[in-house]
PDB file of N, CA and C in Angstrom:
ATOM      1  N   UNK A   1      21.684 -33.303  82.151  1.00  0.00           N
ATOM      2  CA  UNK A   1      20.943 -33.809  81.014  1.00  0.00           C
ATOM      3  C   UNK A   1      20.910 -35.330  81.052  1.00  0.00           C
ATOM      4  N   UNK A   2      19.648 -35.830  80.838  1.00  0.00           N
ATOM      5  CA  UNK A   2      19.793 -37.267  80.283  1.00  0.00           C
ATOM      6  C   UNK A   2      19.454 -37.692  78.717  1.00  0.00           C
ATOM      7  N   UNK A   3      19.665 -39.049  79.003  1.00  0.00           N
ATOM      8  CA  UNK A   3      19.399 -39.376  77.210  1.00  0.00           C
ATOM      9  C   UNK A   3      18.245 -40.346  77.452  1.00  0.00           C
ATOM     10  N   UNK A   4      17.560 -39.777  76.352  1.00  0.00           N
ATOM     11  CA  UNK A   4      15.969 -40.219  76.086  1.00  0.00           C
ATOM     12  C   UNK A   4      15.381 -40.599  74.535  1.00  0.00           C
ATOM     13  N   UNK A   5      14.675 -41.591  74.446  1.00  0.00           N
ATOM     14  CA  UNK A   5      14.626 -42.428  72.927  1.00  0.00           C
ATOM     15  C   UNK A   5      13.244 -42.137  72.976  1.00  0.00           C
ATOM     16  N   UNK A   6      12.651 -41.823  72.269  1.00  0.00           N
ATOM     17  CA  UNK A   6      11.393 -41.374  71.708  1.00  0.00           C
ATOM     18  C   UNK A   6      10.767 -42.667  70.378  1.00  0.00           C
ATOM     19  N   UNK A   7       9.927 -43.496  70.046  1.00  0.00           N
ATOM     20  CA  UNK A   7       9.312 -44.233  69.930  1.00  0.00           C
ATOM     21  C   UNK A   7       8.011 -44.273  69.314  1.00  0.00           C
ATOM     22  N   UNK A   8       7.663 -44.898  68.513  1.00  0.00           N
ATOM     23  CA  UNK A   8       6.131 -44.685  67.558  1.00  0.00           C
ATOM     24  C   UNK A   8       5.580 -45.985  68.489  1.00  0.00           C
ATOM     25  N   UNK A   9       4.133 -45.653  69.178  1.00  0.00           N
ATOM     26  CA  UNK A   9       3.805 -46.734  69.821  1.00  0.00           C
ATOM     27  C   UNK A   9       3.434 -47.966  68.752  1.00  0.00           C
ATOM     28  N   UNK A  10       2.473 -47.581  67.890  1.00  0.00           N
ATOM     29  CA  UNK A  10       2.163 -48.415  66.878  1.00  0.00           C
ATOM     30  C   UNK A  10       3.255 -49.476  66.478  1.00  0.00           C
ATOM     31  N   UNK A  11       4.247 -48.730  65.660  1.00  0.00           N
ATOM     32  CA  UNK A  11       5.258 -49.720  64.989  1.00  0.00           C
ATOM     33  C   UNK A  11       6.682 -50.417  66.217  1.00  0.00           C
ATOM     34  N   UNK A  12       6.587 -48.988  66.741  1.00  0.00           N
ATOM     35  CA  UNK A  12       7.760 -49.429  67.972  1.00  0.00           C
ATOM     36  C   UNK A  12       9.106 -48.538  67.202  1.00  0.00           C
ATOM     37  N   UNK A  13       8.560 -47.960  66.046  1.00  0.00           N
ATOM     38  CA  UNK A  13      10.046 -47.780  65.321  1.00  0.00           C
ATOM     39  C   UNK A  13      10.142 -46.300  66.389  1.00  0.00           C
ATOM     40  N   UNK A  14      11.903 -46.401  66.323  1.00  0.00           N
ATOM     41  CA  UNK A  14      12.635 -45.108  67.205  1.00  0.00           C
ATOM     42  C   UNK A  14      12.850 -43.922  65.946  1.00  0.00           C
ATOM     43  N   UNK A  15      12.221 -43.126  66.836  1.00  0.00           N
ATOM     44  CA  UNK A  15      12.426 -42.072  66.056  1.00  0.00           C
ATOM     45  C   UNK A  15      13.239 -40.796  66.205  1.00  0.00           C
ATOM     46  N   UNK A  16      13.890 -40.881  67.516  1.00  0.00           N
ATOM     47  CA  UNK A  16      15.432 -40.295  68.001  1.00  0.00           C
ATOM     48  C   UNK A  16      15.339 -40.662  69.580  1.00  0.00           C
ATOM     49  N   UNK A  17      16.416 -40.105  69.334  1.00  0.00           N
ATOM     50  CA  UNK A  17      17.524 -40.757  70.566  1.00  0.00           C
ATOM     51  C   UNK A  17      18.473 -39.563  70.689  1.00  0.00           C
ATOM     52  N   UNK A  18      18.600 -38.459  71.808  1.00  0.00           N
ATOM     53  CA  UNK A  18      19.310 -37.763  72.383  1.00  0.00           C
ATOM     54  C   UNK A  18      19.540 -37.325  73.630  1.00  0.00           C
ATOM     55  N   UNK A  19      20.057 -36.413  73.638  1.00  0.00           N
ATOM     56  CA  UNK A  19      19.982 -35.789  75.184  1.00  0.00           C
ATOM     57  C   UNK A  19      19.097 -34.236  75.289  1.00  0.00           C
ATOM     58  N   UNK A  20      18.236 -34.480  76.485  1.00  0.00           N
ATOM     59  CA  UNK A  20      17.518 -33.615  76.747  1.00  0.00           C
ATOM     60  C   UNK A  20      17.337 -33.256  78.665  1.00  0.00           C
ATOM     61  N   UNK A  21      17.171 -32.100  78.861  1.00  0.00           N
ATOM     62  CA  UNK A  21      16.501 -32.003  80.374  1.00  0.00           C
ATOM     63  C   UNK A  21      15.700 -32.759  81.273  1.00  0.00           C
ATOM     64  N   UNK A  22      14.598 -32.977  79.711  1.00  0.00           N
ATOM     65  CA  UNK A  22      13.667 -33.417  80.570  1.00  0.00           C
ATOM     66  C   UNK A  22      12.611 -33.912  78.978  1.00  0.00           C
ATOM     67  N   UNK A  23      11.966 -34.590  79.547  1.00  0.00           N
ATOM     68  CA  UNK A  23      10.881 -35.473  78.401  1.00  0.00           C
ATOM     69  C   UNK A  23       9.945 -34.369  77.378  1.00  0.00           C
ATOM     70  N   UNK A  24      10.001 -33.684  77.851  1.00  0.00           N
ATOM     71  CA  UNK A  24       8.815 -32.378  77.050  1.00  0.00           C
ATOM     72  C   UNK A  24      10.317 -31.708  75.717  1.00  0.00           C
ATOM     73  N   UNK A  25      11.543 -31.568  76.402  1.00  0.00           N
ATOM     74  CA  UNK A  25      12.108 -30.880  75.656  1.00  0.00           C
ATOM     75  C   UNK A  25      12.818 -31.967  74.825  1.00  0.00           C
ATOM     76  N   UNK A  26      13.102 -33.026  75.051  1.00  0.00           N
ATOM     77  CA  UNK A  26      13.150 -34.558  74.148  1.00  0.00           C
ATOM     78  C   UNK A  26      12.209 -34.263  72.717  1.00  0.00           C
ATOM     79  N   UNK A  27      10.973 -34.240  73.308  1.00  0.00           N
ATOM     80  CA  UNK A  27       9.998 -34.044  72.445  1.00  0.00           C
ATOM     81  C   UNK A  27      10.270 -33.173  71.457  1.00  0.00           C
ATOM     82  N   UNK A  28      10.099 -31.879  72.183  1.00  0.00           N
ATOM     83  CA  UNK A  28      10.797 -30.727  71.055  1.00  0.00           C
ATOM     84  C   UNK A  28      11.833 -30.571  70.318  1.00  0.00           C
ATOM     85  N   UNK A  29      12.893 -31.383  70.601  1.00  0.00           N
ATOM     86  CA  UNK A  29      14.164 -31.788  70.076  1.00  0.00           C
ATOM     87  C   UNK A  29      14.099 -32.843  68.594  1.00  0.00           C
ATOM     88  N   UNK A  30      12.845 -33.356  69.069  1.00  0.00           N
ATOM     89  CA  UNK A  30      12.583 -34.635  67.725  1.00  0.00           C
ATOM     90  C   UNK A  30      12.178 -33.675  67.033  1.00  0.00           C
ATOM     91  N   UNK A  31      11.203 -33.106  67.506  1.00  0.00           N
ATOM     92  CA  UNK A  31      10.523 -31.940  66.362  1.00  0.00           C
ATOM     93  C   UNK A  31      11.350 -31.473  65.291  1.00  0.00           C
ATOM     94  N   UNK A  32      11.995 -30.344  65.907  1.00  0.00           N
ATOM     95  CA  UNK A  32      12.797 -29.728  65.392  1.00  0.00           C
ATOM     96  C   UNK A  32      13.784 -30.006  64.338  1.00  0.00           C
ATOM     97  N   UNK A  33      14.091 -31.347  64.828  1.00  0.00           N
ATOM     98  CA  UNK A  33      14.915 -32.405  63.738  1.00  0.00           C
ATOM     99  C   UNK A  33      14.549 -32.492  62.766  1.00  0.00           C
ATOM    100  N   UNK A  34      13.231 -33.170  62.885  1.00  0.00           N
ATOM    101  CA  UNK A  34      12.257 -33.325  62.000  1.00  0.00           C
ATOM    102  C   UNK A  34      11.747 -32.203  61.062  1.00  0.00           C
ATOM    103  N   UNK A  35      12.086 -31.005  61.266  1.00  0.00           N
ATOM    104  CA  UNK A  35      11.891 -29.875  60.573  1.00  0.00           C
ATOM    105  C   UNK A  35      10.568 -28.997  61.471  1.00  0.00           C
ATOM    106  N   UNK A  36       9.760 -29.063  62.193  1.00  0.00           N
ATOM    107  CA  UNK A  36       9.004 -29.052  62.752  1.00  0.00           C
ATOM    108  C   UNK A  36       9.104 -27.850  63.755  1.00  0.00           C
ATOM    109  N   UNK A  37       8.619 -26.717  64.195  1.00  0.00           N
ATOM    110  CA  UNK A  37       8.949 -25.822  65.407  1.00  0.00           C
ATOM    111  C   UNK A  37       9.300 -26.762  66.791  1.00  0.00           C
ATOM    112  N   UNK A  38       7.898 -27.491  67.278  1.00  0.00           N
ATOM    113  CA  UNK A  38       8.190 -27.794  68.290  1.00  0.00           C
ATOM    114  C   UNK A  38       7.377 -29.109  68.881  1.00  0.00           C
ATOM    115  N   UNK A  39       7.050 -29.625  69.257  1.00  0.00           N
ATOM    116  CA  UNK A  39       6.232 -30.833  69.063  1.00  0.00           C
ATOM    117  C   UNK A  39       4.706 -30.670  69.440  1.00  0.00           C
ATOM    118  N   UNK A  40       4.171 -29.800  70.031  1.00  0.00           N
ATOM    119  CA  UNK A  40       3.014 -29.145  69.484  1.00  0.00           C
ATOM    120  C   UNK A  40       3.093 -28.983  67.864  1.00  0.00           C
ATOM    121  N   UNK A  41       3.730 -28.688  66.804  1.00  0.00           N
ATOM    122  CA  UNK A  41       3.507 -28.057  65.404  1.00  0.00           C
ATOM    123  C   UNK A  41       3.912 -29.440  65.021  1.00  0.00           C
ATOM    124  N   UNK A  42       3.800 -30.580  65.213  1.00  0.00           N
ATOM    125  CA  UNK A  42       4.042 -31.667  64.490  1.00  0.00           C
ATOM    126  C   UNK A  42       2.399 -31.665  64.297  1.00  0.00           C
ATOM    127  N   UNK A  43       2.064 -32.341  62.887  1.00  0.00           N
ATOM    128  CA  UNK A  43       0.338 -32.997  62.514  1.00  0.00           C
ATOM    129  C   UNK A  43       0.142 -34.117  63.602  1.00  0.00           C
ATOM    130  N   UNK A  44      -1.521 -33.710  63.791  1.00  0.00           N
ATOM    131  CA  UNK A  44      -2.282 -34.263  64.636  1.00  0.00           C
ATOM    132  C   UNK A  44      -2.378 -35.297  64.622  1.00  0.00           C
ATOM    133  N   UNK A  45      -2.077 -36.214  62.906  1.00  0.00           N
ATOM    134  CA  UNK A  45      -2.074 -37.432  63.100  1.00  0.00           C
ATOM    135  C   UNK A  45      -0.964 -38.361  63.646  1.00  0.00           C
ATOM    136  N   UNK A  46       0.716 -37.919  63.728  1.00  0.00           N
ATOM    137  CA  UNK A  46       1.603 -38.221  64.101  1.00  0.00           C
ATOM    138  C   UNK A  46       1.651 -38.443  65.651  1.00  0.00           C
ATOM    139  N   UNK A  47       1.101 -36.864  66.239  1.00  0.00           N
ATOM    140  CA  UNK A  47       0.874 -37.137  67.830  1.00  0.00           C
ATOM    141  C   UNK A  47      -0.370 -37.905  68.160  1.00  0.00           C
ATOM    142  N   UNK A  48      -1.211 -38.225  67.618  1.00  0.00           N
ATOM    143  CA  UNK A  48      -2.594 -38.982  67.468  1.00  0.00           C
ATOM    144  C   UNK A  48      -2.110 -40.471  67.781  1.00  0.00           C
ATOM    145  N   UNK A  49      -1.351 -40.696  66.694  1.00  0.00           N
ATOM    146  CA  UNK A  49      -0.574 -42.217  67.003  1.00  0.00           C
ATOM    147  C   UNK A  49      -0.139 -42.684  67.815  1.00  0.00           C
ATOM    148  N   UNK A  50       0.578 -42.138  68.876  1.00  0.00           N
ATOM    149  CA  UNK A  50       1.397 -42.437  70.047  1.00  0.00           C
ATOM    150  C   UNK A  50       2.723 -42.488  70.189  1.00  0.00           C
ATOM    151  N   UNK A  51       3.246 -41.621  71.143  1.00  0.00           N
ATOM    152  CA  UNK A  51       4.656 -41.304  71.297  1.00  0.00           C
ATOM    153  C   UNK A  51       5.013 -42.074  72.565  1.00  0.00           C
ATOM    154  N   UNK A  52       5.708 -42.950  72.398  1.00  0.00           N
ATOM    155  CA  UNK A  52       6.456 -43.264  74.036  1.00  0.00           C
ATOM    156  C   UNK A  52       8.012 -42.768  74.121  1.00  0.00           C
ATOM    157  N   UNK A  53       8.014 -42.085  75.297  1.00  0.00           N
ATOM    158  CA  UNK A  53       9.511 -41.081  75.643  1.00  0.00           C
ATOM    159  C   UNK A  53      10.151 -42.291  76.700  1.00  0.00           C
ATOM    160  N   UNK A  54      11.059 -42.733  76.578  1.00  0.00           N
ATOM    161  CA  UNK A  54      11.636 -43.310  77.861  1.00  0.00           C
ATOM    162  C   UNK A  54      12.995 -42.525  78.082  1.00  0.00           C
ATOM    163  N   UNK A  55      13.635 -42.717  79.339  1.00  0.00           N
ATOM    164  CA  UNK A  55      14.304 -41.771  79.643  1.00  0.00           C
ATOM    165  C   UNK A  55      15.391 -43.391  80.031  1.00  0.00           C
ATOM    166  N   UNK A  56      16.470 -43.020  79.415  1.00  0.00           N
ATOM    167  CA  UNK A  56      17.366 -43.996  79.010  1.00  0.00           C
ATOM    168  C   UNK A  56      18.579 -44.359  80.602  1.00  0.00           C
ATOM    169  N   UNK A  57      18.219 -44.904  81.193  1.00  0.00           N
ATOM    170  CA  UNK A  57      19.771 -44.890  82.345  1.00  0.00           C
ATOM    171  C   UNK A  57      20.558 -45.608  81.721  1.00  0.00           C
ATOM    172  N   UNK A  58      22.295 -44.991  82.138  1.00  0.00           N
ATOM    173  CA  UNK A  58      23.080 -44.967  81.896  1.00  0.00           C
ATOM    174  C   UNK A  58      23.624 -45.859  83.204  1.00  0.00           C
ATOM    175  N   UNK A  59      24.348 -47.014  83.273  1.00  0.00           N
ATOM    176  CA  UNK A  59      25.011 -47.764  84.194  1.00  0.00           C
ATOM    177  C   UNK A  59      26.742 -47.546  83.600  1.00  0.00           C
ATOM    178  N   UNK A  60      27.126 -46.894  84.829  1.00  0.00           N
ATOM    179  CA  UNK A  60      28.838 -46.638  84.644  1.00  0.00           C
ATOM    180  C   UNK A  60      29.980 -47.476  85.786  1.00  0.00           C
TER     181      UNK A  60
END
């Protein structure tokens, strides 16, 4: 698993930050948080806006 921060392009504001597989299930993970099934079932205008996923490295 890595950790990945999810992002409103517009404002820049973060809108989570966890660990996921992979960027699609990041996605679904915000969802869900959010109350949401899955990030498909989030409103059109939220995904309309722009999501940036970055996938976070970790230096140890």
């Amino acid at each position: 698993m890595s950790i990945f921060q999810i992002r409103q392009k517009t404002s820049g504001a973060i809108l989570w930050t966890g660990s996921a597989d992979d960027e699609q299930t990041a996605l679904d993970a915000m969802a869900r948080e959010a109350g949401y099934r899955d990030f498909a079932a989030l409103p059109d205008s939220i995904r309309a806006s722009g999501l940036e996923t970055a996938k976070l490295d970790m230096i140890s």
